[in-house]
Every structure is written in C-alpha cells, then in structure tokens.
Protein backbone atom coordinates (compact mmCIF):
# COMPACT_ATOMS: atom_id res chain seq x y z
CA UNK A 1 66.09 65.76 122.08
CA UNK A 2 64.97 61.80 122.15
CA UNK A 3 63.73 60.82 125.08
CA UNK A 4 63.00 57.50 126.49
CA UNK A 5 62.28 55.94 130.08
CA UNK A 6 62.43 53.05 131.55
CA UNK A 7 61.25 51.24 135.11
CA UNK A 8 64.51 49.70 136.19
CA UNK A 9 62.62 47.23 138.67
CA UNK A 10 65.34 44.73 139.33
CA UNK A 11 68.12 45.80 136.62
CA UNK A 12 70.83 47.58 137.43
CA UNK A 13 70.91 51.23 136.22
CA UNK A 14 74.81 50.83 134.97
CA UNK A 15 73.35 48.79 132.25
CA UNK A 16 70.40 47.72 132.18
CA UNK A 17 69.01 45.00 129.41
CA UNK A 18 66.37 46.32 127.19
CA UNK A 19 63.61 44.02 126.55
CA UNK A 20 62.18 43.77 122.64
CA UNK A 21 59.52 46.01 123.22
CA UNK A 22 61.39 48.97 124.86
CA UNK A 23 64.13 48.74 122.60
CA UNK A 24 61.99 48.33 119.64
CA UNK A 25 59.91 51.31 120.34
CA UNK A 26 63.31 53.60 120.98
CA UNK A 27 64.55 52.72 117.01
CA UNK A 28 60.84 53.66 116.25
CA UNK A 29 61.42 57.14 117.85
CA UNK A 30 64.97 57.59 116.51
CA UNK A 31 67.27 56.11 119.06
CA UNK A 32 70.38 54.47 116.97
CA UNK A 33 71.86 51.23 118.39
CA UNK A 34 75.40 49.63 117.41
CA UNK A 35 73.48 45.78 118.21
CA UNK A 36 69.92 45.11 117.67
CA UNK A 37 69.48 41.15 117.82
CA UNK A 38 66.06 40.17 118.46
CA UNK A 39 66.84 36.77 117.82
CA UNK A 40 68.98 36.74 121.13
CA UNK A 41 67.40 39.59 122.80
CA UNK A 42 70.85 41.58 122.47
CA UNK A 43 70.50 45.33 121.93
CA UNK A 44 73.27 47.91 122.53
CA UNK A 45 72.47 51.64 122.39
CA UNK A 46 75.27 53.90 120.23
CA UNK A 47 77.45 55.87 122.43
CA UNK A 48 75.80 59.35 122.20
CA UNK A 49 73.08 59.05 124.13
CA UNK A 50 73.18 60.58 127.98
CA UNK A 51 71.27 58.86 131.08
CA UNK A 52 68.82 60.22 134.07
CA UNK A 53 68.55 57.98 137.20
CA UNK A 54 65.56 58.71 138.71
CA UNK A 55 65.99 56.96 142.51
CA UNK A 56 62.55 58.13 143.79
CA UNK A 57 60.31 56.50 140.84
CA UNK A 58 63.35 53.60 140.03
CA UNK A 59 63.38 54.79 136.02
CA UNK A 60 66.07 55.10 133.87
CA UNK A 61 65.58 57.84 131.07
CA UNK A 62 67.53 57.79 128.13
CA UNK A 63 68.19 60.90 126.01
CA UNK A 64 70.05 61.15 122.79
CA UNK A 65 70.02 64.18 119.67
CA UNK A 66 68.53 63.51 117.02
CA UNK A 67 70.68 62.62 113.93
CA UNK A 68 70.31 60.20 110.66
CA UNK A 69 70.39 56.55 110.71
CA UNK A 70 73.88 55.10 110.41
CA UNK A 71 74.31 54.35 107.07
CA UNK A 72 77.18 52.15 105.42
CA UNK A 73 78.80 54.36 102.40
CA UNK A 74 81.15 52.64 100.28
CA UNK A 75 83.84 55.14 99.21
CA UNK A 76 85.34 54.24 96.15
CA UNK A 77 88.83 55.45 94.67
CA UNK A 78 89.07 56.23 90.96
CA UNK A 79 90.34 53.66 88.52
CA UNK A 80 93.26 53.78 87.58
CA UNK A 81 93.00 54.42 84.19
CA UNK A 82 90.26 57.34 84.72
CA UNK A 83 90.92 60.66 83.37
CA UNK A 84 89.72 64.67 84.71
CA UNK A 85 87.63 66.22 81.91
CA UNK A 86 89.23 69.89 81.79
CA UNK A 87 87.01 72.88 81.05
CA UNK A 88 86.82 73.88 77.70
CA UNK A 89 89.52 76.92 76.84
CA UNK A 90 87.69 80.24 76.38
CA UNK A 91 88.56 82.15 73.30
C-alpha cells in the first residue's frame, strides 16, 4: 500500500491543493495522477486512492495500491486485406 501524508494547515481536507513538491514526491513513490501541470501548479490524483483525516495532528494521508503507470495503448484492427495463416495439415 502507497502511503503519503500531508499537513493540511489552512486547506481544506475535501480537497486539498498539492503543492509541486508533495505532489512530485507522491509520482516518485508510485501515486498515479489523471493532471500533473507544474506549469500551473494543477495536479489531480486518479480515483483509486482512499484518504485518512487525522483531526488531532491536522494531516491528510493518502493511500492508494500499487499498480503500473497508465499507459496509452493504441489498439489497432487488422487491415482489411490481411489474411489468418492456417496450420499446416498433418499427414
């Protein structure tokens, strides 16, 4: 299980922004995100990932499974002038 906390301070536990640092070191330790923007300081976690609010210290801990990266697959049909190579008959 990934595991990740944060001090809340003044954000909001419902959703809380991530600053560059936090959410950089969560991809570093596996966390996937559907947004990572650096450029505008955007960065939204993938859905599978579970919460802990912690009211006495005021930290919010992430925790996910582990799992690969996303990864865009381009499935491709076959031409439509492709053929099945059959087996060989045996004799």
């Amino acid at each position: 299980m990934l595991t990740f906390t944060i001090l809340l301070g003044d954000r909001s536990a419902d959703r809380p922004e991530l600053s560059l640092a936090e959410a950089s070191e969560m991809a570093s330790i596996g966390f996937r995100f559907a947004e990572f923007r650096p450029e505008t300081g955007k960065f939204r976690l993938s859905p599978a990932y579970r919460t802990l609010h912690n009211l006495d210290r005021g930290t919010l801990t992430f925790m996910a499974e582990p799992g690969e990266r996303h990864v865009a697959v381009a499935r491709r049909e076959p031409a439509a002038d492709a053929f099945e190579v059959q087996p060989a008959a045996v004799r």
